[in-house]
PDB file of N, CA and C in Angstrom:
ATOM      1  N   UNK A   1      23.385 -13.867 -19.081  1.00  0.00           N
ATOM      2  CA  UNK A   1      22.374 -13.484 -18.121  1.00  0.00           C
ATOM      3  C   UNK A   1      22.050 -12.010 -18.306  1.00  0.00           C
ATOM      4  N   UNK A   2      20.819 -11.627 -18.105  1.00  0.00           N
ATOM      5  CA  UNK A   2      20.178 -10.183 -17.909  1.00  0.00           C
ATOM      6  C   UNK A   2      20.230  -9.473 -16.642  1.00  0.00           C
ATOM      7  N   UNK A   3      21.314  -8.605 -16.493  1.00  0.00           N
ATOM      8  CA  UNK A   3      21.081  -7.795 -15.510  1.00  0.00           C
ATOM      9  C   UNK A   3      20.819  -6.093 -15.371  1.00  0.00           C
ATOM     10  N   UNK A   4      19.728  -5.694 -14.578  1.00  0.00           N
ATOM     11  CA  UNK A   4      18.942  -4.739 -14.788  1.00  0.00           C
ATOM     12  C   UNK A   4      19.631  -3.818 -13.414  1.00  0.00           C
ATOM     13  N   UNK A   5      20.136  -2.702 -13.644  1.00  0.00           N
ATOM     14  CA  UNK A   5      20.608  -1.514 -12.110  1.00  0.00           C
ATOM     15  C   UNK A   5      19.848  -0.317 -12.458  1.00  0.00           C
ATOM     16  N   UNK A   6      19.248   0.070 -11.444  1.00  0.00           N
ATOM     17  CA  UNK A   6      18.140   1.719 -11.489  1.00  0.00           C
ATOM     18  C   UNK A   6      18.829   2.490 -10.550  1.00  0.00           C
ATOM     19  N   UNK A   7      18.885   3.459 -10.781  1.00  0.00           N
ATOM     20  CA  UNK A   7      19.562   4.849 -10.546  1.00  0.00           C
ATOM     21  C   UNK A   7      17.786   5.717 -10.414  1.00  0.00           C
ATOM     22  N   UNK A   8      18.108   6.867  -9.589  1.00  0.00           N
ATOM     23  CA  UNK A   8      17.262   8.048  -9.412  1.00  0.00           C
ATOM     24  C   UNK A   8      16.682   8.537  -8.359  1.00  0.00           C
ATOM     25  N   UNK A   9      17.034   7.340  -7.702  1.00  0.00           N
ATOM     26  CA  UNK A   9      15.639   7.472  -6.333  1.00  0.00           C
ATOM     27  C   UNK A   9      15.607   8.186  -5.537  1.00  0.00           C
ATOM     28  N   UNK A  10      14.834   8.523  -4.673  1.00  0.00           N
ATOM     29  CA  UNK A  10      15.267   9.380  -3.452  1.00  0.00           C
ATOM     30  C   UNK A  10      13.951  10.158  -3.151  1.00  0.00           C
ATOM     31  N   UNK A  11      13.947  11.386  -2.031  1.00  0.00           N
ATOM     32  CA  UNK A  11      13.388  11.886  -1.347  1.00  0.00           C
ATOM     33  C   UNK A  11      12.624  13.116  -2.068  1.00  0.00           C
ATOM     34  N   UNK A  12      11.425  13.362  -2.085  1.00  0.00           N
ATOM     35  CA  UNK A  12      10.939  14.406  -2.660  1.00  0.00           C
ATOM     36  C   UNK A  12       9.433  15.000  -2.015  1.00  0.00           C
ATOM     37  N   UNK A  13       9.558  16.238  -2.195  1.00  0.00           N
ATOM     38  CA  UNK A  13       8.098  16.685  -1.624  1.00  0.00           C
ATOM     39  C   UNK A  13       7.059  16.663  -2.408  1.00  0.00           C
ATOM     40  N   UNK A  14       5.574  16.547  -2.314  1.00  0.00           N
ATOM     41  CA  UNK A  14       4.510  16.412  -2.648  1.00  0.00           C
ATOM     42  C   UNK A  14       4.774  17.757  -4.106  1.00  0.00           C
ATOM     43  N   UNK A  15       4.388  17.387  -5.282  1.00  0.00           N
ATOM     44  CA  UNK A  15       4.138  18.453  -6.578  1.00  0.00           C
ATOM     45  C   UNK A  15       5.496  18.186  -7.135  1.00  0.00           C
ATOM     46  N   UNK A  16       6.796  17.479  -6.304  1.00  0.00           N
ATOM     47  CA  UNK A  16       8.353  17.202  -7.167  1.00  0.00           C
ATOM     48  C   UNK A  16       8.031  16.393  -8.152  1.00  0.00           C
ATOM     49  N   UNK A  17       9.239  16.238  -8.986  1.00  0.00           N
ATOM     50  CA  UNK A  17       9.600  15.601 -10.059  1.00  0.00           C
ATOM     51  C   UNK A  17      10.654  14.650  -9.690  1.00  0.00           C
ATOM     52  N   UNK A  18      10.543  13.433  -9.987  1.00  0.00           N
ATOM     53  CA  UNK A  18      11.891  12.823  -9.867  1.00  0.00           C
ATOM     54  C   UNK A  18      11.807  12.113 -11.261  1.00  0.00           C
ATOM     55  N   UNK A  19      13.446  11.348 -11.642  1.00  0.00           N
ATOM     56  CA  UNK A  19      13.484  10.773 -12.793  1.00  0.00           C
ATOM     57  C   UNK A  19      14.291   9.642 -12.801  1.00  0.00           C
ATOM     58  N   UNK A  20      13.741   8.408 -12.471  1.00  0.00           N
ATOM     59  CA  UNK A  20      14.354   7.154 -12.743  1.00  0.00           C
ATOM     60  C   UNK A  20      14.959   6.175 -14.116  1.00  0.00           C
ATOM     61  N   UNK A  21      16.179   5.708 -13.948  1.00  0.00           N
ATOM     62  CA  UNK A  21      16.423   5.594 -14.990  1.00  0.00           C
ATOM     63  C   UNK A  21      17.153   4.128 -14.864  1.00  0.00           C
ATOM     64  N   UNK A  22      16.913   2.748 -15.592  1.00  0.00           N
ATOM     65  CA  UNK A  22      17.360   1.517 -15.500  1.00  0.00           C
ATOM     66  C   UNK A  22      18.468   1.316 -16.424  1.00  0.00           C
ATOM     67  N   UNK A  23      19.373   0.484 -16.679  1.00  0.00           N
ATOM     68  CA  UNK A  23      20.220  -0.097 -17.545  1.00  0.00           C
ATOM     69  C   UNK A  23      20.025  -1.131 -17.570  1.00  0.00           C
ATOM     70  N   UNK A  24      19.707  -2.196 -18.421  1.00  0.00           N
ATOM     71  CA  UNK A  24      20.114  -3.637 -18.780  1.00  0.00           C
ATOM     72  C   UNK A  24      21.158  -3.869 -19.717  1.00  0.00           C
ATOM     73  N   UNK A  25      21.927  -5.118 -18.969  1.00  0.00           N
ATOM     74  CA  UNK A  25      23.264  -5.700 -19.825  1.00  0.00           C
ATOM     75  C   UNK A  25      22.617  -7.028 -20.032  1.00  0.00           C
ATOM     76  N   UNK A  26      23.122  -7.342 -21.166  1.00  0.00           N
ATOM     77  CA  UNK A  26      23.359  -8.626 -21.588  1.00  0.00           C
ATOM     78  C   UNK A  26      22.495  -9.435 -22.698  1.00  0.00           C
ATOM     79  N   UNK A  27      21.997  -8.734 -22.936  1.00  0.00           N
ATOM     80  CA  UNK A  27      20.517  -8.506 -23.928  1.00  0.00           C
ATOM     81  C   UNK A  27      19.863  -7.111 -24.044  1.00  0.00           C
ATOM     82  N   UNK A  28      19.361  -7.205 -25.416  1.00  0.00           N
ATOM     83  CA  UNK A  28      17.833  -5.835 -25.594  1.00  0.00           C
ATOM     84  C   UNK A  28      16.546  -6.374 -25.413  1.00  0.00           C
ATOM     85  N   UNK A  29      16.056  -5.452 -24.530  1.00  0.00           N
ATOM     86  CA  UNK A  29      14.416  -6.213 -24.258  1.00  0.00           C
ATOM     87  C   UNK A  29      13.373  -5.650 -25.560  1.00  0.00           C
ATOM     88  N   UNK A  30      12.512  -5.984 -25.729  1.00  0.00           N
ATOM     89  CA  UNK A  30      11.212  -5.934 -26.314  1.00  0.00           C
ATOM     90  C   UNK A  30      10.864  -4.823 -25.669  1.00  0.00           C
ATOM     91  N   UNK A  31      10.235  -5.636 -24.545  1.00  0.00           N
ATOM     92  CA  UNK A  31       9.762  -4.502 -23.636  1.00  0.00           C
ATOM     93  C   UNK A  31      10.365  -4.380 -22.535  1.00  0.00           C
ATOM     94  N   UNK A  32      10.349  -2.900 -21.517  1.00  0.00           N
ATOM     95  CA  UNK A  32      10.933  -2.656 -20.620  1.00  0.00           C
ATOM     96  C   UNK A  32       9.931  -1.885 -20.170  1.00  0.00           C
ATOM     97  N   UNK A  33      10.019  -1.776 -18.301  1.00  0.00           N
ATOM     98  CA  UNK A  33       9.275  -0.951 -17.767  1.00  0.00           C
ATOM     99  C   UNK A  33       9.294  -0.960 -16.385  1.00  0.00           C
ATOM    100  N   UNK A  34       8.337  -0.565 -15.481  1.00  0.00           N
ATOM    101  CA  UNK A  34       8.294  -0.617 -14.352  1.00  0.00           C
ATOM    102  C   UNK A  34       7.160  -0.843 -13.878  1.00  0.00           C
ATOM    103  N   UNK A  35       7.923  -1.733 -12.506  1.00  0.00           N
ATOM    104  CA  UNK A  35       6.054  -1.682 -11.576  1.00  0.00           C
ATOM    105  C   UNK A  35       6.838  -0.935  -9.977  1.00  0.00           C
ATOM    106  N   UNK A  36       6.142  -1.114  -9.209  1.00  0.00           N
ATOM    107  CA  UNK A  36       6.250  -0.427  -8.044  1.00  0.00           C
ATOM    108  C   UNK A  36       5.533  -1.521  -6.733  1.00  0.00           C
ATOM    109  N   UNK A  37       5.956  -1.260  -5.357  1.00  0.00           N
ATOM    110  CA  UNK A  37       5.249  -1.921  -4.020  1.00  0.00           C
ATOM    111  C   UNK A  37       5.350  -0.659  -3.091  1.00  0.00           C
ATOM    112  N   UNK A  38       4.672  -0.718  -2.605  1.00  0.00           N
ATOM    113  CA  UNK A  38       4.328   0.048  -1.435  1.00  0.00           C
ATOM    114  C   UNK A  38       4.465  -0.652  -0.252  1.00  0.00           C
ATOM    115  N   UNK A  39       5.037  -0.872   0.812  1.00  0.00           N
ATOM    116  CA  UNK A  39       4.540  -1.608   2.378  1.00  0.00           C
ATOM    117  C   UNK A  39       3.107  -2.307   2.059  1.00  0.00           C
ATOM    118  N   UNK A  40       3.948  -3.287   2.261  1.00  0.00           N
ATOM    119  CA  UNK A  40       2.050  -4.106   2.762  1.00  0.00           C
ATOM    120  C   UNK A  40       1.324  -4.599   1.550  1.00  0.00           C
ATOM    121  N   UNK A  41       1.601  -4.046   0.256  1.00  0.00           N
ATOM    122  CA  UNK A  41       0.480  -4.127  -0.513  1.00  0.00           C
ATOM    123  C   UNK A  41       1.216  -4.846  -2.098  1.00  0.00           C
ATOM    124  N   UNK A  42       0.548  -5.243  -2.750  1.00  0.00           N
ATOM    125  CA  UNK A  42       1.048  -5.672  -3.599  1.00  0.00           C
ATOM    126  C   UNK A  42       1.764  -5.041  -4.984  1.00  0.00           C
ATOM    127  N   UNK A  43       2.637  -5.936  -5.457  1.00  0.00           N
ATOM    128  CA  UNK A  43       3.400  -5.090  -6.544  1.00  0.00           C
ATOM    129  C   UNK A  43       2.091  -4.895  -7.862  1.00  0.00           C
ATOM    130  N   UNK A  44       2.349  -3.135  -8.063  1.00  0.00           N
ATOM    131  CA  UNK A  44       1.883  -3.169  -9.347  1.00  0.00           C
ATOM    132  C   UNK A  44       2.194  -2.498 -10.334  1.00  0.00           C
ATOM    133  N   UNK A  45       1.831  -2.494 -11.446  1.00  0.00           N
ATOM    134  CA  UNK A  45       1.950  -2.091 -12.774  1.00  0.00           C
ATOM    135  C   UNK A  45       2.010  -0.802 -12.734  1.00  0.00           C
ATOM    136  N   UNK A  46       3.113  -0.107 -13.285  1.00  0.00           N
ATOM    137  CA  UNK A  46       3.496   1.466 -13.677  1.00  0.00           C
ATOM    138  C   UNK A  46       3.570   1.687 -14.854  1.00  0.00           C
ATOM    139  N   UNK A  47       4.024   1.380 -15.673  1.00  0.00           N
ATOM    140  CA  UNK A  47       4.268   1.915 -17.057  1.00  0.00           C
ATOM    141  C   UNK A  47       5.293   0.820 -18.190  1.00  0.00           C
ATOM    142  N   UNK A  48       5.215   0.670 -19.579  1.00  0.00           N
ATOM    143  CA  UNK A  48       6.153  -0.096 -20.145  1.00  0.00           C
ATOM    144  C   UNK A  48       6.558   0.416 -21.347  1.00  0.00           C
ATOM    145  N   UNK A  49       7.565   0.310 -22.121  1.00  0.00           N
ATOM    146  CA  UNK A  49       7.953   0.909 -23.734  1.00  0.00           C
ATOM    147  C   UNK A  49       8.356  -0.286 -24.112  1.00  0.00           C
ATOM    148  N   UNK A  50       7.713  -0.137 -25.386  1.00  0.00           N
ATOM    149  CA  UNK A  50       8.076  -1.428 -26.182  1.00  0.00           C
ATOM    150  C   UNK A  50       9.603  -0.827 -26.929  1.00  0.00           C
ATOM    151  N   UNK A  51      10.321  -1.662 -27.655  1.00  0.00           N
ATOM    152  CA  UNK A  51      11.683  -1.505 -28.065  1.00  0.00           C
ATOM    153  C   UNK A  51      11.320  -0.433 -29.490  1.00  0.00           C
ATOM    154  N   UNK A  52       9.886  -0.198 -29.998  1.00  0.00           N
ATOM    155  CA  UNK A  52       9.670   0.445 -31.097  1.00  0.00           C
ATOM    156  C   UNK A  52       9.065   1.888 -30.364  1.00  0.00           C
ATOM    157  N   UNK A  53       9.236   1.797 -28.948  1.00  0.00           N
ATOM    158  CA  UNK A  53       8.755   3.222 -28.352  1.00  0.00           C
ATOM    159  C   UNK A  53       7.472   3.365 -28.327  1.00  0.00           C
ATOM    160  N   UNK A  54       6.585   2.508 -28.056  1.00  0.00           N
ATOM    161  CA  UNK A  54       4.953   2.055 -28.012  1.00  0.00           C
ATOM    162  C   UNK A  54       4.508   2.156 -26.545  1.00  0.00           C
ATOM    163  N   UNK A  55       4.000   3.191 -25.922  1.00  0.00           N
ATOM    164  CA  UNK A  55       4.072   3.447 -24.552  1.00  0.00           C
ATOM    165  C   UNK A  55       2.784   2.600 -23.725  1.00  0.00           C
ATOM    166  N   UNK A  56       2.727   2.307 -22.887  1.00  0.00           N
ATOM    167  CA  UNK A  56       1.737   2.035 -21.950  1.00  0.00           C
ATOM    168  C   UNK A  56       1.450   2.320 -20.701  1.00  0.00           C
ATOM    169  N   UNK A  57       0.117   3.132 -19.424  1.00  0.00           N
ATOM    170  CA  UNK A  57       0.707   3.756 -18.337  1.00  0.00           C
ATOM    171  C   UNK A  57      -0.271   2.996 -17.286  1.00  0.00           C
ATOM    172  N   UNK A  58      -0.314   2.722 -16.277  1.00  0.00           N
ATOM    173  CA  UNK A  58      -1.379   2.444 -15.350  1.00  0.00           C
ATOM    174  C   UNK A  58      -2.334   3.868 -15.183  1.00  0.00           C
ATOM    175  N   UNK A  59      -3.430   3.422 -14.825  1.00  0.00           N
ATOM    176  CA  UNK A  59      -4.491   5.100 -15.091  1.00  0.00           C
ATOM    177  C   UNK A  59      -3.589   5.642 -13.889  1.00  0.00           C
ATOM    178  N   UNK A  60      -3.571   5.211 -12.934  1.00  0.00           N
ATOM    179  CA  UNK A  60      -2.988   6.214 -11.493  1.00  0.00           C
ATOM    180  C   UNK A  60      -2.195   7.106 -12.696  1.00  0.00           C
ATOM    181  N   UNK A  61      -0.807   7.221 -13.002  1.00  0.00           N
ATOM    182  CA  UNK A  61      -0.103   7.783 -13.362  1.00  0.00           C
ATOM    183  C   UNK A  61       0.259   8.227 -14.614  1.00  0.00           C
ATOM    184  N   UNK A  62      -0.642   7.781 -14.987  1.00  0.00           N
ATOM    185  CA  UNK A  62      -0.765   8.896 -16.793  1.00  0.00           C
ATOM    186  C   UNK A  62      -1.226   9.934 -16.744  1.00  0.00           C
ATOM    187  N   UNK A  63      -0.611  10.608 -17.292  1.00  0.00           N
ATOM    188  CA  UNK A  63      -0.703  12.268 -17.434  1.00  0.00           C
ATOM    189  C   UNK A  63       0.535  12.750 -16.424  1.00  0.00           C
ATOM    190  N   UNK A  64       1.068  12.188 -15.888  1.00  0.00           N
ATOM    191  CA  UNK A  64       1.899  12.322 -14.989  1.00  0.00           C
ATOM    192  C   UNK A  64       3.731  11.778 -14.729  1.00  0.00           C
ATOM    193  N   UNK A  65       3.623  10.354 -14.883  1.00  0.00           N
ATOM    194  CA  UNK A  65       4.444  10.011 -15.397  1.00  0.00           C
ATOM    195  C   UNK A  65       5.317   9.746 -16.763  1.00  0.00           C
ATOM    196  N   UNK A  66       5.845   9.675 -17.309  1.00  0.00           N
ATOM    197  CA  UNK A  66       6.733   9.561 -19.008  1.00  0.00           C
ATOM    198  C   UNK A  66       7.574   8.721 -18.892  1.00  0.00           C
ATOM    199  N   UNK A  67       7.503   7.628 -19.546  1.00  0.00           N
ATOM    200  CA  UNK A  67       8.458   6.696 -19.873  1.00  0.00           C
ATOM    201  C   UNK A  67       8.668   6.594 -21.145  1.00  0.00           C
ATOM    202  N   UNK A  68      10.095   6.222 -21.434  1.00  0.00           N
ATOM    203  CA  UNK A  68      11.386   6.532 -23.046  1.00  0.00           C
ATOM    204  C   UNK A  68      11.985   5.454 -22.530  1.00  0.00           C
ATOM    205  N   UNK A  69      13.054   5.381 -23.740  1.00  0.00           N
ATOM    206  CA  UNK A  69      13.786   4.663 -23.271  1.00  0.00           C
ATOM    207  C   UNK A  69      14.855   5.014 -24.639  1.00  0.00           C
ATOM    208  N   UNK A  70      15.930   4.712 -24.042  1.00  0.00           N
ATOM    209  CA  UNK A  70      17.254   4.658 -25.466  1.00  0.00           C
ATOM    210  C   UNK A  70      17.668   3.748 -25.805  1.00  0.00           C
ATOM    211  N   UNK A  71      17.274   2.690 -26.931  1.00  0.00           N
ATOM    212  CA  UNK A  71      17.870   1.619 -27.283  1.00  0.00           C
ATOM    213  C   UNK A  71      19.280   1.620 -27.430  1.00  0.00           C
ATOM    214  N   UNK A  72      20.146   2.744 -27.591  1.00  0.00           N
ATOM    215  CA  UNK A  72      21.621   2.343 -27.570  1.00  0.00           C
ATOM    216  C   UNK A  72      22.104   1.840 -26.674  1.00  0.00           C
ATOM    217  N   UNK A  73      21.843   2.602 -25.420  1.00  0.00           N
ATOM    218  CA  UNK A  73      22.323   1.981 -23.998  1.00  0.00           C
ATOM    219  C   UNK A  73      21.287   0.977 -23.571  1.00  0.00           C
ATOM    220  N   UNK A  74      20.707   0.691 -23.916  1.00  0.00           N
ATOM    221  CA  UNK A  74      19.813  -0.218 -23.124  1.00  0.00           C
ATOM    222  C   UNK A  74      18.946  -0.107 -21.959  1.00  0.00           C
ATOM    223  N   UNK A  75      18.673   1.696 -22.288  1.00  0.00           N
ATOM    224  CA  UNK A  75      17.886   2.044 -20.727  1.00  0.00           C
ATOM    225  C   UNK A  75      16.712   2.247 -21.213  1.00  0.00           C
ATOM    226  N   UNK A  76      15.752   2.684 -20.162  1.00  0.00           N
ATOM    227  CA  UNK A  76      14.500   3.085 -19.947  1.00  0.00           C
ATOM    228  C   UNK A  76      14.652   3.690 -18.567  1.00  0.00           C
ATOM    229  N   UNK A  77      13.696   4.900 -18.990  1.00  0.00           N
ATOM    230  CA  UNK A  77      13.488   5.799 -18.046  1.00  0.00           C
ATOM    231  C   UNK A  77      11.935   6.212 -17.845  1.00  0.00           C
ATOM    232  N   UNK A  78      12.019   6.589 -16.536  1.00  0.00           N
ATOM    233  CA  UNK A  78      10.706   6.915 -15.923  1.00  0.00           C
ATOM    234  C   UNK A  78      10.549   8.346 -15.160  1.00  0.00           C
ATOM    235  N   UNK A  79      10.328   9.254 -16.049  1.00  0.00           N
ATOM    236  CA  UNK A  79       9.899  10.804 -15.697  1.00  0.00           C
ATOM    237  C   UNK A  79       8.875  10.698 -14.885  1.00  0.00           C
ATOM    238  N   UNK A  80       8.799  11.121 -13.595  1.00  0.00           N
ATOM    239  CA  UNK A  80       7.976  11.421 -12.255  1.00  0.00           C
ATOM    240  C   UNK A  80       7.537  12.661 -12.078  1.00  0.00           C
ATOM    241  N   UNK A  81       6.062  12.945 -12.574  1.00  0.00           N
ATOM    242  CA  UNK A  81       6.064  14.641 -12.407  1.00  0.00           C
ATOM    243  C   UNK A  81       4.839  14.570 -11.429  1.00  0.00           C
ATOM    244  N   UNK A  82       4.658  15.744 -10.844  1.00  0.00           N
ATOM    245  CA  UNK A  82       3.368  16.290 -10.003  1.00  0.00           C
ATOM    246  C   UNK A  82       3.430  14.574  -9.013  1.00  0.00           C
ATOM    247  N   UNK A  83       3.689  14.595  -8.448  1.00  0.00           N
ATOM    248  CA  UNK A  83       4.609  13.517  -7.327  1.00  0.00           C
ATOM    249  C   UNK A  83       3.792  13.660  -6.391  1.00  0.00           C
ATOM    250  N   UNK A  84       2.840  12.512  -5.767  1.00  0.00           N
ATOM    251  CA  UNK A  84       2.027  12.680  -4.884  1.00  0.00           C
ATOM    252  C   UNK A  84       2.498  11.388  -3.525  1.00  0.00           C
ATOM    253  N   UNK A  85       2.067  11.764  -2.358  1.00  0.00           N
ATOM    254  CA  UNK A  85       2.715  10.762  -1.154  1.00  0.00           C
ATOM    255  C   UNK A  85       2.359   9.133  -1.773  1.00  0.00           C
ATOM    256  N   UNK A  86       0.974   9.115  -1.992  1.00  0.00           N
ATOM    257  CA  UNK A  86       1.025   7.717  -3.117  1.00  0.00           C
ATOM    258  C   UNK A  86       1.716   6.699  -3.417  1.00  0.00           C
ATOM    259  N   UNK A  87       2.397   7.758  -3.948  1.00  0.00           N
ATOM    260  CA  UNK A  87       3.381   7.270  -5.664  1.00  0.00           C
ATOM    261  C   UNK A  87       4.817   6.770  -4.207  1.00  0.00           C
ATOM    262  N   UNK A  88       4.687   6.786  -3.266  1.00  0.00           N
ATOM    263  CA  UNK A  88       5.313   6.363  -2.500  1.00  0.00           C
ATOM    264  C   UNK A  88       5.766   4.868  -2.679  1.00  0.00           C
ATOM    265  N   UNK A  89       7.021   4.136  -2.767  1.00  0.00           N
ATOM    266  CA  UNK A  89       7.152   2.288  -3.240  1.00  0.00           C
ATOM    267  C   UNK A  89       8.577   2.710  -3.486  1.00  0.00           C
ATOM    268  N   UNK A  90       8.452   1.144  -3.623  1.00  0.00           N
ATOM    269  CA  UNK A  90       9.903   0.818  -3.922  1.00  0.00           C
ATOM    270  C   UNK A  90       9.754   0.080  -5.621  1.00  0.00           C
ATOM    271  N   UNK A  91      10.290   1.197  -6.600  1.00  0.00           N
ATOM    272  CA  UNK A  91      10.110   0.969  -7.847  1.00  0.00           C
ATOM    273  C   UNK A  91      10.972   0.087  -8.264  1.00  0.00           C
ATOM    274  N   UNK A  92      10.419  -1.280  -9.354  1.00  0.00           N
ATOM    275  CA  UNK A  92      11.578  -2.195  -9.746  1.00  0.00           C
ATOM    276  C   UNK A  92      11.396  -2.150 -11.470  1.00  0.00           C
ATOM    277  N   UNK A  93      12.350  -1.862 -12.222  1.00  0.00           N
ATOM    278  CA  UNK A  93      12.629  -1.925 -13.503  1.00  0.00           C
ATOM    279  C   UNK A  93      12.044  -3.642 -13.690  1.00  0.00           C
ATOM    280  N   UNK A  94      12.178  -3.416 -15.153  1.00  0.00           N
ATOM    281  CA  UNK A  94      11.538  -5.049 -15.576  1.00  0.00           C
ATOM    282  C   UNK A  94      11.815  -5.250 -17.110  1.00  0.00           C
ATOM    283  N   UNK A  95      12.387  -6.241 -17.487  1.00  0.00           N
ATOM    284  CA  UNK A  95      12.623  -6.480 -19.018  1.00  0.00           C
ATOM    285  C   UNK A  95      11.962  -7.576 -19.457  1.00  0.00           C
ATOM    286  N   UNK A  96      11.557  -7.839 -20.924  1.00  0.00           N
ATOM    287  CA  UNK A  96      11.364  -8.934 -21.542  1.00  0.00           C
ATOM    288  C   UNK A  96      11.928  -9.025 -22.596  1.00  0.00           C
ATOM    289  N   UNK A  97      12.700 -10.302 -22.877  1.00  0.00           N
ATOM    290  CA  UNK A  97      12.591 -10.321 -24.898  1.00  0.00           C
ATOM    291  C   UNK A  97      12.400 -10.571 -25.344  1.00  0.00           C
ATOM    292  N   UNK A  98      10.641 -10.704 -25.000  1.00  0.00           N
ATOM    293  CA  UNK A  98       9.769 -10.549 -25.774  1.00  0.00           C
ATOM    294  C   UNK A  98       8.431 -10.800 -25.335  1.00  0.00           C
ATOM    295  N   UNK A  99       7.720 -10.594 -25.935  1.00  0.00           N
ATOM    296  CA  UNK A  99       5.935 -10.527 -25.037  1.00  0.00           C
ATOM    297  C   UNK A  99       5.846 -12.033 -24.781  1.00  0.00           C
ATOM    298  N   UNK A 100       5.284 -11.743 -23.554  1.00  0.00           N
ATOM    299  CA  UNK A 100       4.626 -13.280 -23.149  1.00  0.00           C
ATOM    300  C   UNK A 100       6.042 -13.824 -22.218  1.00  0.00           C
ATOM    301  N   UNK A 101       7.132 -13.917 -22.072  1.00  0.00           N
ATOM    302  CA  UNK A 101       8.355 -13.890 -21.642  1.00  0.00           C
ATOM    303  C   UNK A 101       8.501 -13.842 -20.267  1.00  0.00           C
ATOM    304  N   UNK A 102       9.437 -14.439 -20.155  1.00  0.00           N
ATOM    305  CA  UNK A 102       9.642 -13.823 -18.605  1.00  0.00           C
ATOM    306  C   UNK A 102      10.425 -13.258 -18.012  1.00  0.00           C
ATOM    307  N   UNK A 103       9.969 -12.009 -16.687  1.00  0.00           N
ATOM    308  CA  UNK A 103      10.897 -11.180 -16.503  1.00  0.00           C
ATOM    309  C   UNK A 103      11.775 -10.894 -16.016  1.00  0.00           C
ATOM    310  N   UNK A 104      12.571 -10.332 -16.545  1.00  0.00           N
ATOM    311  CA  UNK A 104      14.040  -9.933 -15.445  1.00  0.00           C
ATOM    312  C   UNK A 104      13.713  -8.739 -14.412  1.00  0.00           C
ATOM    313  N   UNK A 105      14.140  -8.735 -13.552  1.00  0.00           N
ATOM    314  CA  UNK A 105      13.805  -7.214 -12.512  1.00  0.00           C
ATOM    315  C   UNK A 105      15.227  -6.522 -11.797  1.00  0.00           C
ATOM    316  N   UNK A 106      15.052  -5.503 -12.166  1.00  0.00           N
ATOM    317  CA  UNK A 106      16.227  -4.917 -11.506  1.00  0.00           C
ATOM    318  C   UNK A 106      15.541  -5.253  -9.565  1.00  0.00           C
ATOM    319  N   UNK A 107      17.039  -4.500  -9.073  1.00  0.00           N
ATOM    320  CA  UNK A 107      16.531  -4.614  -7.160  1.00  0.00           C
ATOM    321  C   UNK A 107      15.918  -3.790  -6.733  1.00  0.00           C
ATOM    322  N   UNK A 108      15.521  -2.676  -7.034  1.00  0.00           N
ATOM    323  CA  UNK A 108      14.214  -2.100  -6.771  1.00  0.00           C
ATOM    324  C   UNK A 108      15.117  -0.684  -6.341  1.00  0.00           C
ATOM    325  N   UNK A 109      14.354   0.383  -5.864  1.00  0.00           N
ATOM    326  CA  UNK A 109      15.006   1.935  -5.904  1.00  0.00           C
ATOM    327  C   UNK A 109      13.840   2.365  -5.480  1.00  0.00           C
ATOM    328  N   UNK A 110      14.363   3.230  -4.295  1.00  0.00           N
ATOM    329  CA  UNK A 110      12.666   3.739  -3.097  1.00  0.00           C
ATOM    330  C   UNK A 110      12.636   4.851  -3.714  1.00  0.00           C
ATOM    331  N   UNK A 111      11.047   5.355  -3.928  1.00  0.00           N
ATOM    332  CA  UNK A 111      11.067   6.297  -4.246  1.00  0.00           C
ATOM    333  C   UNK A 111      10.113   7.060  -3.046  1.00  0.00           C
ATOM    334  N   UNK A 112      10.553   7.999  -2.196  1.00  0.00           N
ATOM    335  CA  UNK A 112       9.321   8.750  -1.355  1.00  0.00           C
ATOM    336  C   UNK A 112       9.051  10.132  -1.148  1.00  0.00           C
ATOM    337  N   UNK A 113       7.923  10.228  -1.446  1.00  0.00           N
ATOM    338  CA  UNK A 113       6.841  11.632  -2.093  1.00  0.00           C
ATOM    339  C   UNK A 113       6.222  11.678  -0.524  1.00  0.00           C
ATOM    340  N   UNK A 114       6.806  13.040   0.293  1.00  0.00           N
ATOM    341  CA  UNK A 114       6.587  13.626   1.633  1.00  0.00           C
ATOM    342  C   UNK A 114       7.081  14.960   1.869  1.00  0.00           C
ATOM    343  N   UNK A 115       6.520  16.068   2.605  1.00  0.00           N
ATOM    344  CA  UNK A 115       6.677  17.008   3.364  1.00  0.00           C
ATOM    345  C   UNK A 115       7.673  16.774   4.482  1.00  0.00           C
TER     346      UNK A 115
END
C-alpha cells in the first residue's frame, strides 16, 4: 500500500513563506503533487512534478509557489512564497504511478495566510 504524511503547515502572515513537504512509502510515484480546499469550496489543483522533475503550476500560484521533489526519499515539496490570505486550505499531497492512475492522498496539512 501507498502511504503519503505532509509536514510544514501552520500559521503565517500575509507576504510569509511557508514550505511543505510530503513523504510517500511503499512505492515511487510518476507524479506527485498537490491540490488544496478551502471551507466550502471545492478541492483544487496546486502544482505537480513528474519523477523526471517536469513541473506544472495552477495560474493562481505560479510565480509564487516551487515545487521539487527528491526521488531518494520519496518526497515532494512545495515552496510557499509571497503568501496571500487566499492561499488559505487545507493542502493534500497526491501520488500516481503513473499518468492516468489513480491517486493516493496524504491527510491533508492547514495551511493559514492571516494578520
Amino acid at each position: 500500500q501507498v502511504q503519503l504524511v505532509e509536514s510544514g503547515g501552520g500559521l503565517v502572515q500575509p507576504g510569509g513563506s511557508l514550505r511543505l513537504s510530503c513523504t510517500a512509502s511503499g512505492s515511487i510515484g510518476n507524479i506527485m503533487g498537490w491540490y488544496r480546499q478551502a471551507p466550502g469550496k471545492e478541492r483544487g489543483y496546486v502544482a505537480t512534478v513528474t519523477i523526471d522533475g517536469d513541473t506544472n503550476y495552477a495560474v493562481s500560484v505560479k510565480d509564487r509557489f516551487t515545487i521539487s521533489r527528491d526521488n531518494s526519499k520519496n518526497t515532494v515539496y512545495l515552496q510557499m512564497n509571497s503568501l496571500k490570505p487566499e492561499d488559505t486550505a487545507v493542502y493534500y499531497c497526491y501520488f500516481q504511478l503513473r499518468p492516468g492512475s489513480r491517486f493516493y492522498w496524504g491527510q491533508g496539512i492547514q495551511v493559514t495566510v492571516s494578520s
